[in-house]
C-alpha atoms as a PDB file:
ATOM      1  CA  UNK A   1    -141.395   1.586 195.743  1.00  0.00           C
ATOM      2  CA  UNK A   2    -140.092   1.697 199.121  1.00  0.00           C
ATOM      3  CA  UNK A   3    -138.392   4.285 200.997  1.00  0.00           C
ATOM      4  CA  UNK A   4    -134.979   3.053 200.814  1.00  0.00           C
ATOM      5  CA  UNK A   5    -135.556   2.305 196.865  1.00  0.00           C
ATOM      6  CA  UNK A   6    -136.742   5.432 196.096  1.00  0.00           C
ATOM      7  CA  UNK A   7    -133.619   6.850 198.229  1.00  0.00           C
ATOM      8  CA  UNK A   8    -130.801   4.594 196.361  1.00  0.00           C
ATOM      9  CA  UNK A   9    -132.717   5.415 192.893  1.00  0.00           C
ATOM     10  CA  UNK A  10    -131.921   9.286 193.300  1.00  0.00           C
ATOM     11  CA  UNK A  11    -128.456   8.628 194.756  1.00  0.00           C
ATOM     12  CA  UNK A  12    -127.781   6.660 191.529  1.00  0.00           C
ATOM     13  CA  UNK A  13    -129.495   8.805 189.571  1.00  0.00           C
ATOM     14  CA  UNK A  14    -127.328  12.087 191.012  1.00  0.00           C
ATOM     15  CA  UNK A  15    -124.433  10.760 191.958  1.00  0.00           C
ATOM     16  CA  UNK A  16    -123.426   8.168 188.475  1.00  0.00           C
ATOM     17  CA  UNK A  17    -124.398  11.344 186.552  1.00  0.00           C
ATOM     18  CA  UNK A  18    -121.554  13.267 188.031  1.00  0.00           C
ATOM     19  CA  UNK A  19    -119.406   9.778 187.002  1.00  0.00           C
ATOM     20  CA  UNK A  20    -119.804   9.563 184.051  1.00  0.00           C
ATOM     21  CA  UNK A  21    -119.340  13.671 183.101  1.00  0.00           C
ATOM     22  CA  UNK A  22    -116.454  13.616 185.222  1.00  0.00           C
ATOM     23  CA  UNK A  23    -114.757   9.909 183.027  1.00  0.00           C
ATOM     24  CA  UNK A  24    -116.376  11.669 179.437  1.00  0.00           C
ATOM     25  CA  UNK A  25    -114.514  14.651 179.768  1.00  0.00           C
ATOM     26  CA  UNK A  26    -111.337  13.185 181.422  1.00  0.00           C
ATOM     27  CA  UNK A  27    -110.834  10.761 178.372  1.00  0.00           C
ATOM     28  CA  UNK A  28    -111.908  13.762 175.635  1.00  0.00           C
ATOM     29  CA  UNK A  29    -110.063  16.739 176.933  1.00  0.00           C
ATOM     30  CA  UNK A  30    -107.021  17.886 175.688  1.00  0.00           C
ATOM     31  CA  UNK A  31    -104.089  19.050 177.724  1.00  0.00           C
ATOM     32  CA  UNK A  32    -104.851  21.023 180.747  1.00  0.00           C
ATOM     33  CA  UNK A  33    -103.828  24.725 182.085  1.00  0.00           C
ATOM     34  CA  UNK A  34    -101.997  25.123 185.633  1.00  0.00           C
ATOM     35  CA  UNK A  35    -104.118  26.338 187.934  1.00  0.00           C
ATOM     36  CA  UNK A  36    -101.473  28.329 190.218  1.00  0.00           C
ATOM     37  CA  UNK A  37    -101.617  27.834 194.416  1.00  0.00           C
ATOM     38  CA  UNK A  38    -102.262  30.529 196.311  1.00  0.00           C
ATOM     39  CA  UNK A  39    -101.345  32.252 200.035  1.00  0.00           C
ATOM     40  CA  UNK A  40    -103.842  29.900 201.135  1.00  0.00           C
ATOM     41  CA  UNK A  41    -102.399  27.113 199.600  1.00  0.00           C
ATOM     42  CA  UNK A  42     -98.744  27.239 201.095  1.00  0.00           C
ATOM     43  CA  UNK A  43    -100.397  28.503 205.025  1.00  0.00           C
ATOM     44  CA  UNK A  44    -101.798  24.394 204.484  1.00  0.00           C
ATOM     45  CA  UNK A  45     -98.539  22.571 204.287  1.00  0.00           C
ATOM     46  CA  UNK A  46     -99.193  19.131 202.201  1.00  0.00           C
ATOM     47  CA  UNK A  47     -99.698  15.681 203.644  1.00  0.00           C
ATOM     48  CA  UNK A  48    -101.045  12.158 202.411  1.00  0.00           C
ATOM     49  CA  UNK A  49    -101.832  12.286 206.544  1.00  0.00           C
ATOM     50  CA  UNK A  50    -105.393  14.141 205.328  1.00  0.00           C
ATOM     51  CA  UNK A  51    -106.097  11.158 202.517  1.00  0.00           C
ATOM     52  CA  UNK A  52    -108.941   9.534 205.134  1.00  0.00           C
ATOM     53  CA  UNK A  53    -110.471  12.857 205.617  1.00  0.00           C
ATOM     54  CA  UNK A  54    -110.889  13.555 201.826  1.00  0.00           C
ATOM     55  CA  UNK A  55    -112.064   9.993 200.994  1.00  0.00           C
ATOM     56  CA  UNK A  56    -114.684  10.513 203.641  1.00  0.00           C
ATOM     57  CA  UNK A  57    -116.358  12.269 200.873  1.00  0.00           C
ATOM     58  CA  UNK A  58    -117.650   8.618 199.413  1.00  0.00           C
ATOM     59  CA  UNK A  59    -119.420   8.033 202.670  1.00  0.00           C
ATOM     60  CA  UNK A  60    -120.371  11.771 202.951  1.00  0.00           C
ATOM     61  CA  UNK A  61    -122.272  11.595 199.696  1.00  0.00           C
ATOM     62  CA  UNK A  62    -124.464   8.414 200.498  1.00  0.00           C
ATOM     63  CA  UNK A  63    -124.890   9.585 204.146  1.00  0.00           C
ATOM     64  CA  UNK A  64    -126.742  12.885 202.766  1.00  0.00           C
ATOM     65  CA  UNK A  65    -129.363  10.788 200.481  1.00  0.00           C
ATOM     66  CA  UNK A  66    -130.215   8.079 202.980  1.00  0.00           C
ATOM     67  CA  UNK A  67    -130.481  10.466 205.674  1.00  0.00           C
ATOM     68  CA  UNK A  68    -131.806  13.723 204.113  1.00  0.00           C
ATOM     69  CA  UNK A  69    -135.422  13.939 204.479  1.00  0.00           C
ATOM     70  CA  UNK A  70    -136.838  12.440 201.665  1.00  0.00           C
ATOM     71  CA  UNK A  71    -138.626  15.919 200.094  1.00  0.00           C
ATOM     72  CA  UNK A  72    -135.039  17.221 199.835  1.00  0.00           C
ATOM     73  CA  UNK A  73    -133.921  13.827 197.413  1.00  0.00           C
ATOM     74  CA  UNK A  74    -135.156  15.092 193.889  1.00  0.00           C
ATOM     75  CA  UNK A  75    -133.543  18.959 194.856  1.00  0.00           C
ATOM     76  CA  UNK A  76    -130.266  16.778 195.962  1.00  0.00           C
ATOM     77  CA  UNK A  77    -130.563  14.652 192.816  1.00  0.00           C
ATOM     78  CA  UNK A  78    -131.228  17.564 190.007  1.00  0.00           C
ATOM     79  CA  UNK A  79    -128.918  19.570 191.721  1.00  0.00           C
ATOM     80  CA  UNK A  80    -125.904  17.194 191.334  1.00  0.00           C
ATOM     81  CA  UNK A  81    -126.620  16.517 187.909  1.00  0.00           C
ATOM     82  CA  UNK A  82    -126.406  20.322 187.404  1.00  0.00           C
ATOM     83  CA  UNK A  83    -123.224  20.418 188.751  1.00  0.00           C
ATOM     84  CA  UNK A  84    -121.847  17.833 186.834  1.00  0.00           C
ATOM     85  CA  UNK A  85    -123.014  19.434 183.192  1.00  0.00           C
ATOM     86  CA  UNK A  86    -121.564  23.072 184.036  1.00  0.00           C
ATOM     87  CA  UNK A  87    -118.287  21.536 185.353  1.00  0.00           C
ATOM     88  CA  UNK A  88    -117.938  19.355 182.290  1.00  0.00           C
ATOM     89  CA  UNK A  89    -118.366  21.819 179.952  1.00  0.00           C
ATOM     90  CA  UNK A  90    -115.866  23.955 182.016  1.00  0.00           C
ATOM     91  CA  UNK A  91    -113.731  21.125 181.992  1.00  0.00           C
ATOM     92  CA  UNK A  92    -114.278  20.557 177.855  1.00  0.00           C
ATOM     93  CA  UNK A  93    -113.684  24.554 177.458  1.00  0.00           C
ATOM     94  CA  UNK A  94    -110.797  24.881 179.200  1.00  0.00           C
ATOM     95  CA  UNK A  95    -108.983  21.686 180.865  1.00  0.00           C
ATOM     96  CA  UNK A  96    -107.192  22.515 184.234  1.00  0.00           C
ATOM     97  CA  UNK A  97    -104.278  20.384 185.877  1.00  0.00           C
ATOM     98  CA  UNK A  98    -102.268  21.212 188.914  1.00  0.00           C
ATOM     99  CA  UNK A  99     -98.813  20.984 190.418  1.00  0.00           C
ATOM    100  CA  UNK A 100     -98.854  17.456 192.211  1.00  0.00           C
ATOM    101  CA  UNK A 101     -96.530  17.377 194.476  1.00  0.00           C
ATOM    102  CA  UNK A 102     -93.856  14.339 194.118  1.00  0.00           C
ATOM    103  CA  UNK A 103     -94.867  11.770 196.572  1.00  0.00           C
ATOM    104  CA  UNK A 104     -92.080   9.531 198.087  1.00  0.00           C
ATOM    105  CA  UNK A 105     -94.146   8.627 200.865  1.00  0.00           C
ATOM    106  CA  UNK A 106     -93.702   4.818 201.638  1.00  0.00           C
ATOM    107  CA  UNK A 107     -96.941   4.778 204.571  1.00  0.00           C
ATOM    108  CA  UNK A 108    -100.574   3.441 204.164  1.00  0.00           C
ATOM    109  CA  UNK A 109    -101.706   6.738 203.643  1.00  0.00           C
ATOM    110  CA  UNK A 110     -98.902   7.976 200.727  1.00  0.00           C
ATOM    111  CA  UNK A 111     -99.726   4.597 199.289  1.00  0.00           C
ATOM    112  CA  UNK A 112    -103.243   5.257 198.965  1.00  0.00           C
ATOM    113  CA  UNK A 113    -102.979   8.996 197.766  1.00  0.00           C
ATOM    114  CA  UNK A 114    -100.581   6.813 195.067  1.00  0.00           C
ATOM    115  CA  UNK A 115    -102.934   4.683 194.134  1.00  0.00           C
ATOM    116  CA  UNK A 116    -105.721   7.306 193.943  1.00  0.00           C
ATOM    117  CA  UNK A 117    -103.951   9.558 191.744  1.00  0.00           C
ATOM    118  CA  UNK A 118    -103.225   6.621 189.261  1.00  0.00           C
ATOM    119  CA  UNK A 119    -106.769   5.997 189.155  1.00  0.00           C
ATOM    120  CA  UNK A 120    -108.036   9.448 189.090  1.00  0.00           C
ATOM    121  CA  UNK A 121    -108.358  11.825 186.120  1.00  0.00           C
ATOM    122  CA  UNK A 122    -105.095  14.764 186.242  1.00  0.00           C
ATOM    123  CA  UNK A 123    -107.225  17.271 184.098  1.00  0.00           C
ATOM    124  CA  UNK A 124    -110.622  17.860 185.796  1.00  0.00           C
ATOM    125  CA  UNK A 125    -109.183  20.173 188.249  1.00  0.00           C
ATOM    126  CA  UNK A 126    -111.361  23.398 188.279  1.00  0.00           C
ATOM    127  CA  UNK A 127    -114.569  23.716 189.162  1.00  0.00           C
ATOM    128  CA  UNK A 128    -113.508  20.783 191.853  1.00  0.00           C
ATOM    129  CA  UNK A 129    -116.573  18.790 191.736  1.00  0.00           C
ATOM    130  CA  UNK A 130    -115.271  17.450 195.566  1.00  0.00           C
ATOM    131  CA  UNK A 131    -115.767  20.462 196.472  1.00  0.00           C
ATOM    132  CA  UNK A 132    -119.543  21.066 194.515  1.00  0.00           C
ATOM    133  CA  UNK A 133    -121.377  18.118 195.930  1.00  0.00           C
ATOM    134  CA  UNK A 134    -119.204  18.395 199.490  1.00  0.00           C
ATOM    135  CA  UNK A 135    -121.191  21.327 199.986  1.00  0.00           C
ATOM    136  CA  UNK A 136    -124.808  20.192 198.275  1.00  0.00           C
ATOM    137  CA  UNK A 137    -124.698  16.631 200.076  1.00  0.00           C
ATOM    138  CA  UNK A 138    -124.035  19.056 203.933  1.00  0.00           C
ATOM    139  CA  UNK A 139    -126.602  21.386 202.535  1.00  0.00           C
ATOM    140  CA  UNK A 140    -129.202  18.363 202.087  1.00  0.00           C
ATOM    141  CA  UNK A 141    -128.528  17.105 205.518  1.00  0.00           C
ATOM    142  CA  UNK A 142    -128.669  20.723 207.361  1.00  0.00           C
ATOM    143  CA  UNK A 143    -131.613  20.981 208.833  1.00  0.00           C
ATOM    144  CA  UNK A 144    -132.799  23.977 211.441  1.00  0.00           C
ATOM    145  CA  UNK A 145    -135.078  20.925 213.762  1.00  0.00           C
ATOM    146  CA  UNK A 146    -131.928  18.944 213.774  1.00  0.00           C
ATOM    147  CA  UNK A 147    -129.089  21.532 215.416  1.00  0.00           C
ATOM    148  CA  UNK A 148    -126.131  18.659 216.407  1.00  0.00           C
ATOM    149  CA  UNK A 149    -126.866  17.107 213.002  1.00  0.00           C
ATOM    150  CA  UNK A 150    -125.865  20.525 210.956  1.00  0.00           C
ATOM    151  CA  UNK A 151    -123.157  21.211 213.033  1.00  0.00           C
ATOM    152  CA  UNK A 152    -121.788  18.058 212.529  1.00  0.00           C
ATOM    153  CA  UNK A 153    -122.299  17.750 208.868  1.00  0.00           C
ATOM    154  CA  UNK A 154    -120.898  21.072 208.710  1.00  0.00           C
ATOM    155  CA  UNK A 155    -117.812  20.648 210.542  1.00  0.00           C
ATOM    156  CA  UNK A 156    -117.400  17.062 208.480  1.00  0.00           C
ATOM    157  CA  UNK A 157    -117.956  19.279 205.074  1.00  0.00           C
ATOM    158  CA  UNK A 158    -114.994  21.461 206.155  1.00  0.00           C
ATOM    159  CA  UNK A 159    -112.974  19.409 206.790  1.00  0.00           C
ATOM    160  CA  UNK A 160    -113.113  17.611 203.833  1.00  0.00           C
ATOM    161  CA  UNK A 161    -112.792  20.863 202.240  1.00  0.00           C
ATOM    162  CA  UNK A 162    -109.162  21.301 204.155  1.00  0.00           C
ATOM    163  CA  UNK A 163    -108.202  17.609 203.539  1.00  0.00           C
ATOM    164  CA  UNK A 164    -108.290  18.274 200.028  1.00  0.00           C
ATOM    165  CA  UNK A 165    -105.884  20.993 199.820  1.00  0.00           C
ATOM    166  CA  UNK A 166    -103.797  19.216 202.380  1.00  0.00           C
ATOM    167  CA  UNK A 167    -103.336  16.436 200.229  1.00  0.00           C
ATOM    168  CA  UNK A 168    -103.365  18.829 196.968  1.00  0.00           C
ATOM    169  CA  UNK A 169    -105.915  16.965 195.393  1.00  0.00           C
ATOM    170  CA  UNK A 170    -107.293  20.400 194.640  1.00  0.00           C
ATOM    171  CA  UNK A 171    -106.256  24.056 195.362  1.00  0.00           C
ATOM    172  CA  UNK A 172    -108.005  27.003 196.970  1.00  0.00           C
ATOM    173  CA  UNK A 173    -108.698  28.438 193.355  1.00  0.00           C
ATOM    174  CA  UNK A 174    -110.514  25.332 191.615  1.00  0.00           C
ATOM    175  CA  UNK A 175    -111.722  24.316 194.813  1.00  0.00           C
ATOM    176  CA  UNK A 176    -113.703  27.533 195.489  1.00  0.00           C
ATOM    177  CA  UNK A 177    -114.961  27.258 192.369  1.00  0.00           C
ATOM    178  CA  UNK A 178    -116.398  24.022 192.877  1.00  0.00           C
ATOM    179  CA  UNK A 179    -118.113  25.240 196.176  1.00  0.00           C
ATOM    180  CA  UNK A 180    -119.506  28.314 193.904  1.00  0.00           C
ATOM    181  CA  UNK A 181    -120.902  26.213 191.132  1.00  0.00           C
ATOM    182  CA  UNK A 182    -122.228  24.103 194.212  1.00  0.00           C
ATOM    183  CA  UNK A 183    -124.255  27.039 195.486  1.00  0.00           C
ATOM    184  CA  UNK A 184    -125.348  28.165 192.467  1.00  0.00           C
ATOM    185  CA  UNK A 185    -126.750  24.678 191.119  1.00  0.00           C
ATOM    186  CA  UNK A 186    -128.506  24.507 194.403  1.00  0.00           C
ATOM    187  CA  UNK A 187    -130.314  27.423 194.317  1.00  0.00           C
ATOM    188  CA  UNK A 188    -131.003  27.748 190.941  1.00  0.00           C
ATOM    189  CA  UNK A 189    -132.535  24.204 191.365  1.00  0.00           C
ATOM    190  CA  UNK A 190    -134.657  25.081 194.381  1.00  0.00           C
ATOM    191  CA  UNK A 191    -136.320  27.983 192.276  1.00  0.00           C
ATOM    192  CA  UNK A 192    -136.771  26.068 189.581  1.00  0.00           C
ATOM    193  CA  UNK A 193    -138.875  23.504 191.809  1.00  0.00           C
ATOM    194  CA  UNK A 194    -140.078  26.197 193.519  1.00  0.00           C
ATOM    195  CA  UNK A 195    -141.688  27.579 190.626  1.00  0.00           C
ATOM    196  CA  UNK A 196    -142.588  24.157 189.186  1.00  0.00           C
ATOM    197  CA  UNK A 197    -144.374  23.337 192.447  1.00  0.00           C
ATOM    198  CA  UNK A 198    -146.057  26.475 192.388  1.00  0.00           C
ATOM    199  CA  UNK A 199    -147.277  26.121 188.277  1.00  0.00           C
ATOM    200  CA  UNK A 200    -148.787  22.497 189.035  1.00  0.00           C
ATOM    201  CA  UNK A 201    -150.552  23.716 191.745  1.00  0.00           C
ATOM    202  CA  UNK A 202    -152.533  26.214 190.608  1.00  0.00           C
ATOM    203  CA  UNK A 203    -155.404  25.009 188.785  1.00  0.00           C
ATOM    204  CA  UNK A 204    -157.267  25.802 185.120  1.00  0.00           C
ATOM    205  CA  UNK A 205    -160.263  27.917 186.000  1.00  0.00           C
ATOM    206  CA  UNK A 206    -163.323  26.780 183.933  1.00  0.00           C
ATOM    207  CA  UNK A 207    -165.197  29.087 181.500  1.00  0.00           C
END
Protein backbone atom coordinates (compact mmCIF):
# COMPACT_ATOMS: atom_id res chain seq x y z
CA UNK A 1 0.00 0.00 0.00
CA UNK A 2 1.36 3.29 -0.64
CA UNK A 3 2.03 6.12 1.52
CA UNK A 4 -0.79 8.24 0.67
CA UNK A 5 -3.20 4.98 0.90
CA UNK A 6 -2.13 3.99 4.01
CA UNK A 7 -2.57 7.86 5.10
CA UNK A 8 -6.35 8.26 3.63
CA UNK A 9 -7.11 4.58 5.14
CA UNK A 10 -6.49 5.90 8.84
CA UNK A 11 -8.11 9.28 8.12
CA UNK A 12 -11.21 7.26 7.10
CA UNK A 13 -10.80 4.95 9.52
CA UNK A 14 -10.59 7.88 12.50
CA UNK A 15 -12.31 10.42 11.23
CA UNK A 16 -15.97 8.37 9.70
CA UNK A 17 -15.81 6.73 13.16
CA UNK A 18 -16.37 10.00 14.88
CA UNK A 19 -19.40 10.37 11.96
CA UNK A 20 -21.15 8.00 12.47
CA UNK A 21 -21.13 8.16 16.70
CA UNK A 22 -21.76 11.67 16.36
CA UNK A 23 -25.31 10.88 13.48
CA UNK A 24 -26.15 7.44 15.95
CA UNK A 25 -26.53 9.35 18.90
CA UNK A 26 -28.01 12.56 17.33
CA UNK A 27 -30.98 10.49 15.81
CA UNK A 28 -31.34 8.18 19.31
CA UNK A 29 -31.07 10.75 22.00
CA UNK A 30 -33.77 12.17 23.68
CA UNK A 31 -34.20 15.80 24.53
CA UNK A 32 -31.18 17.62 25.60
CA UNK A 33 -30.13 19.73 28.92
CA UNK A 34 -28.96 23.55 28.55
CA UNK A 35 -25.63 23.81 28.96
CA UNK A 36 -25.50 27.52 30.53
CA UNK A 37 -22.71 30.29 28.97
CA UNK A 38 -20.35 31.50 31.03
CA UNK A 39 -18.10 34.96 31.83
CA UNK A 40 -16.17 33.68 29.07
CA UNK A 41 -18.87 33.28 26.90
CA UNK A 42 -20.42 36.92 26.95
CA UNK A 43 -16.33 38.66 27.03
CA UNK A 44 -16.68 36.79 23.09
CA UNK A 45 -19.54 38.72 21.66
CA UNK A 46 -21.29 36.38 18.81
CA UNK A 47 -20.79 36.61 15.08
CA UNK A 48 -21.50 34.37 11.89
CA UNK A 49 -18.15 36.72 10.90
CA UNK A 50 -16.01 33.59 12.69
CA UNK A 51 -18.10 30.76 10.47
CA UNK A 52 -14.73 30.39 8.00
CA UNK A 53 -12.54 30.06 10.95
CA UNK A 54 -14.61 27.20 12.55
CA UNK A 55 -15.19 25.35 9.23
CA UNK A 56 -11.45 25.42 8.84
CA UNK A 57 -11.70 22.52 11.10
CA UNK A 58 -12.63 20.14 7.84
CA UNK A 59 -9.34 21.11 6.30
CA UNK A 60 -7.60 21.09 9.75
CA UNK A 61 -8.47 17.45 10.25
CA UNK A 62 -7.14 16.08 6.80
CA UNK A 63 -4.13 18.48 6.96
CA UNK A 64 -2.96 16.61 10.34
CA UNK A 65 -3.14 12.91 8.68
CA UNK A 66 -1.51 13.73 5.36
CA UNK A 67 1.04 15.72 6.95
CA UNK A 68 1.71 14.10 10.38
CA UNK A 69 4.55 11.83 10.19
CA UNK A 70 3.32 8.68 9.34
CA UNK A 71 4.36 6.75 12.94
CA UNK A 72 1.96 9.26 14.56
CA UNK A 73 -1.25 7.93 12.00
CA UNK A 74 -2.43 4.75 14.01
CA UNK A 75 -2.01 7.04 17.63
CA UNK A 76 -4.10 9.85 15.52
CA UNK A 77 -6.49 7.18 14.24
CA UNK A 78 -7.21 5.11 17.71
CA UNK A 79 -7.22 8.18 19.40
CA UNK A 80 -10.17 9.74 17.46
CA UNK A 81 -12.11 6.75 17.62
CA UNK A 82 -11.70 7.02 21.43
CA UNK A 83 -13.02 10.21 21.45
CA UNK A 84 -15.88 9.52 19.56
CA UNK A 85 -17.11 6.35 21.93
CA UNK A 86 -16.71 8.41 25.34
CA UNK A 87 -18.50 11.45 23.80
CA UNK A 88 -21.31 9.28 22.51
CA UNK A 89 -21.99 7.65 25.44
CA UNK A 90 -21.87 11.11 27.18
CA UNK A 91 -24.06 12.25 24.64
CA UNK A 92 -26.57 8.90 25.10
CA UNK A 93 -26.31 9.53 29.10
CA UNK A 94 -27.10 12.82 29.21
CA UNK A 95 -28.03 14.87 25.87
CA UNK A 96 -26.84 18.59 25.96
CA UNK A 97 -28.31 21.53 23.73
CA UNK A 98 -27.50 25.17 23.93
CA UNK A 99 -28.99 28.63 23.62
CA UNK A 100 -28.60 29.42 19.76
CA UNK A 101 -28.74 32.63 19.31
CA UNK A 102 -31.59 33.89 16.69
CA UNK A 103 -29.85 34.58 13.51
CA UNK A 104 -31.33 37.33 11.20
CA UNK A 105 -28.23 37.71 9.46
CA UNK A 106 -28.93 38.09 5.63
CA UNK A 107 -24.70 37.86 4.57
CA UNK A 108 -22.73 34.85 3.08
CA UNK A 109 -21.49 34.10 6.29
CA UNK A 110 -25.13 34.18 8.46
CA UNK A 111 -26.31 32.18 5.50
CA UNK A 112 -23.89 29.56 5.93
CA UNK A 113 -23.99 29.37 9.85
CA UNK A 114 -28.00 28.90 8.64
CA UNK A 115 -27.47 26.33 6.62
CA UNK A 116 -25.01 24.55 8.97
CA UNK A 117 -27.19 24.54 11.84
CA UNK A 118 -30.06 22.95 9.70
CA UNK A 119 -27.78 20.31 8.83
CA UNK A 120 -26.11 19.79 12.07
CA UNK A 121 -27.30 17.78 15.08
CA UNK A 122 -28.82 20.52 18.16
CA UNK A 123 -28.16 17.83 20.94
CA UNK A 124 -24.49 16.70 20.79
CA UNK A 125 -23.31 19.71 22.52
CA UNK A 126 -20.99 18.60 25.43
CA UNK A 127 -18.06 17.00 25.25
CA UNK A 128 -17.71 19.26 21.83
CA UNK A 129 -16.10 16.78 19.68
CA UNK A 130 -14.78 20.21 17.53
CA UNK A 131 -13.11 20.87 20.16
CA UNK A 132 -11.61 16.91 20.92
CA UNK A 133 -10.07 16.25 17.56
CA UNK A 134 -9.16 20.30 17.11
CA UNK A 135 -6.73 19.61 19.64
CA UNK A 136 -5.59 15.73 18.68
CA UNK A 137 -5.31 16.63 14.80
CA UNK A 138 -2.63 20.09 16.22
CA UNK A 139 -1.20 17.60 18.60
CA UNK A 140 -0.38 15.08 15.58
CA UNK A 141 1.14 17.80 13.56
CA UNK A 142 3.33 19.44 16.56
CA UNK A 143 6.45 18.42 16.19
CA UNK A 144 9.74 19.78 18.32
CA UNK A 145 12.17 19.43 14.60
CA UNK A 146 9.49 21.41 12.95
CA UNK A 147 9.20 24.87 15.26
CA UNK A 148 7.09 27.30 12.49
CA UNK A 149 4.96 24.21 11.80
CA UNK A 150 3.70 23.90 15.70
CA UNK A 151 3.34 27.34 16.06
CA UNK A 152 1.29 27.57 13.26
CA UNK A 153 -0.86 24.61 13.85
CA UNK A 154 -1.17 25.89 17.21
CA UNK A 155 -2.22 29.29 16.60
CA UNK A 156 -4.74 27.70 13.70
CA UNK A 157 -6.10 25.20 16.65
CA UNK A 158 -6.95 28.31 18.73
CA UNK A 159 -8.44 29.92 16.76
CA UNK A 160 -10.74 27.53 15.77
CA UNK A 161 -11.26 27.05 19.33
CA UNK A 162 -12.44 30.99 19.57
CA UNK A 163 -14.40 30.79 16.25
CA UNK A 164 -16.53 28.35 17.78
CA UNK A 165 -17.72 30.23 20.65
CA UNK A 166 -17.90 33.27 18.46
CA UNK A 167 -20.32 31.75 16.37
CA UNK A 168 -21.91 29.74 19.50
CA UNK A 169 -21.61 26.62 17.89
CA UNK A 170 -20.32 25.54 21.27
CA UNK A 171 -19.71 27.23 24.70
CA UNK A 172 -16.70 27.48 26.99
CA UNK A 173 -18.28 24.64 29.23
CA UNK A 174 -18.90 21.76 26.52
CA UNK A 175 -16.16 23.03 24.63
CA UNK A 176 -13.54 22.50 27.39
CA UNK A 177 -14.81 19.40 27.81
CA UNK A 178 -14.22 18.35 24.45
CA UNK A 179 -10.52 19.59 24.64
CA UNK A 180 -10.32 17.40 28.06
CA UNK A 181 -11.69 14.22 26.62
CA UNK A 182 -9.20 15.19 23.70
CA UNK A 183 -6.22 15.01 26.03
CA UNK A 184 -7.20 12.27 27.79
CA UNK A 185 -7.94 9.91 24.66
CA UNK A 186 -4.55 10.95 23.51
CA UNK A 187 -2.64 9.97 26.19
CA UNK A 188 -4.33 7.17 27.30
CA UNK A 189 -3.81 5.95 23.65
CA UNK A 190 -0.09 6.68 23.55
CA UNK A 191 0.37 4.39 26.74
CA UNK A 192 -1.57 1.95 25.54
CA UNK A 193 0.80 1.71 22.33
CA UNK A 194 3.43 2.39 24.39
CA UNK A 195 2.96 -0.59 26.32
CA UNK A 196 1.82 -2.66 23.31
CA UNK A 197 5.06 -1.73 21.55
CA UNK A 198 6.95 -2.57 24.44
CA UNK A 199 4.98 -6.35 25.04
CA UNK A 200 5.70 -7.33 21.23
CA UNK A 201 9.04 -6.53 21.57
CA UNK A 202 10.27 -8.41 24.10
CA UNK A 203 10.79 -11.85 23.16
CA UNK A 204 9.85 -15.63 24.70
CA UNK A 205 13.05 -16.87 26.26
CA UNK A 206 13.56 -20.60 25.43
CA UNK A 207 13.80 -23.34 28.11
Amino acid sequence: MSPLATRLRHMALGWCSVGLVYGLCGALQGVGTIVPETALDRAIPFSTSGIWLYLSFFVLIPLAYLRADMSRLPWLERAMQMSALVSGAVFMLWPTTLHYPPLADASLPGSVQRMLIAMDSSQNCLPSLHGALTLLSVWALADSRRPMRTALAAAWGLGILYATIQTRRHVALDLSAGVAVGVLCGAAVRLWLARRASTLSIEPVST
